[in-house]
Protein backbone atom coordinates (compact mmCIF):
# COMPACT_ATOMS: atom_id res chain seq x y z
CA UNK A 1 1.92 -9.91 21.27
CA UNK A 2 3.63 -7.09 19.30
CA UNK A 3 2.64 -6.76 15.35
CA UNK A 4 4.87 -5.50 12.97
CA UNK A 5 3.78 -6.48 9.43
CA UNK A 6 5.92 -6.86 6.31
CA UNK A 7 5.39 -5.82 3.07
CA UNK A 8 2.25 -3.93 1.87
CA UNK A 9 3.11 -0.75 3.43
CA UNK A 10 0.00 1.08 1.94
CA UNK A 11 -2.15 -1.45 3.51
CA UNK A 12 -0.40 -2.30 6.95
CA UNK A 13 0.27 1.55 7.89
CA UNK A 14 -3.61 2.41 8.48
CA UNK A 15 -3.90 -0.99 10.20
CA UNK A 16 -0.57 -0.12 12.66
CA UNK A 17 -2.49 3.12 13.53
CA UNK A 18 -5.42 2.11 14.46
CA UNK A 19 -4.33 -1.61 16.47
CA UNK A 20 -2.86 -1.26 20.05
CA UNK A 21 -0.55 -3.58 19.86
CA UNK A 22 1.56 -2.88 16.40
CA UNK A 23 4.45 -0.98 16.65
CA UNK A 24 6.42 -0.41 13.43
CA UNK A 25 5.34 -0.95 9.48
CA UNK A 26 8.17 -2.41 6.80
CA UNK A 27 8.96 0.57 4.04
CA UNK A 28 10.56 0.70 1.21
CA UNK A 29 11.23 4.16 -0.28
CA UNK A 30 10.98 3.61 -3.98
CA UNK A 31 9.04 1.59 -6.04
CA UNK A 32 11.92 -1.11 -7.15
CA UNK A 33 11.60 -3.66 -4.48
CA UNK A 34 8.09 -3.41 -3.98
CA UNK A 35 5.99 -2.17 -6.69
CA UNK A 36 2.46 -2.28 -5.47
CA UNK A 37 2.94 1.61 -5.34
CA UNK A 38 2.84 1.33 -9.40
CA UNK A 39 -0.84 0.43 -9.18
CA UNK A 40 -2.55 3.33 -7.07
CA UNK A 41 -3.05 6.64 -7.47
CA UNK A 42 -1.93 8.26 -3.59
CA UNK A 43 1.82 7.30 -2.19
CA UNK A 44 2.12 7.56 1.72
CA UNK A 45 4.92 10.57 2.76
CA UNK A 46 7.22 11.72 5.34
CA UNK A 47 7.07 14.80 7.31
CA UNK A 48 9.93 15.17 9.88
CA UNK A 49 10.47 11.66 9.94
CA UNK A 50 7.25 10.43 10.76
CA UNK A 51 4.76 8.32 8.14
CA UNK A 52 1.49 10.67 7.22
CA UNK A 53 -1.47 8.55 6.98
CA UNK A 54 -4.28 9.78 3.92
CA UNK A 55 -6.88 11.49 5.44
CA UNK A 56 -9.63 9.88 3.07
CA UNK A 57 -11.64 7.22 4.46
CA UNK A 58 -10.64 4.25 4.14
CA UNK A 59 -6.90 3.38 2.82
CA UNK A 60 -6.88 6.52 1.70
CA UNK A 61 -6.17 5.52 -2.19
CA UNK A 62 -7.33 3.98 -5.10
CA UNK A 63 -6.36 1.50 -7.92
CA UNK A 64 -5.29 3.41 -10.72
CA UNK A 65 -6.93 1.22 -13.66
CA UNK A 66 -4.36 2.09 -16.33
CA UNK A 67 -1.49 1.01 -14.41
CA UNK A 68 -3.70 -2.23 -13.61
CA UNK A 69 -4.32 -3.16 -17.05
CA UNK A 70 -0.09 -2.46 -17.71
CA UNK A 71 1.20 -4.64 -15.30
CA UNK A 72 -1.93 -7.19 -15.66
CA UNK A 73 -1.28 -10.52 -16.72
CA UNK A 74 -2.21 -11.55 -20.27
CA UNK A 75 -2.76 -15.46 -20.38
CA UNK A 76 -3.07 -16.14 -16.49
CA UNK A 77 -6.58 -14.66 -16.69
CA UNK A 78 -9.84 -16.22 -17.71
CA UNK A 79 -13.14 -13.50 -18.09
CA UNK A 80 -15.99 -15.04 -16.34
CA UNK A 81 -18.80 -13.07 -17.96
């Protein structure tokens, strides 16, 4: 079975890579359509047409906590201390 996931192209490209099977990764080139891109601190590229991976373990960025706290819901939220 071939796997080519939607959405989530900061998750699914590192997952594409490294599974036999997948073949092509949904991606949007801005920020407008999907804007989990607002939220961490390391975009994927393009060199010469092709996707570059990060080269930090893992996939390769991190949740940038100001953004987090923006786009965070206010009332949805209960702190569980």
């Amino acid at each position: 079975v071939i796997v080519c996931p939607h959405w989530m192209h900061d998750l699914h490209a590192p997952l594409v890579a490294a599974t036999p099977n997948a073949r092509f990764v949904e991606f949007f080139l801005d920020d407008q359509v999907l804007n989990f891109r607002r939220l961490i601190n390391k975009q994927l590229a393009f060199k010469n047409g092709d996707l570059i991976l990060h080269q930090t373990p893992g996939l390769g960025f991190e949740f940038e906590e100001a953004a987090v706290k923006k786009y965070a819901g206010k009332a949805a939220w209960t702190k569980i201390a």
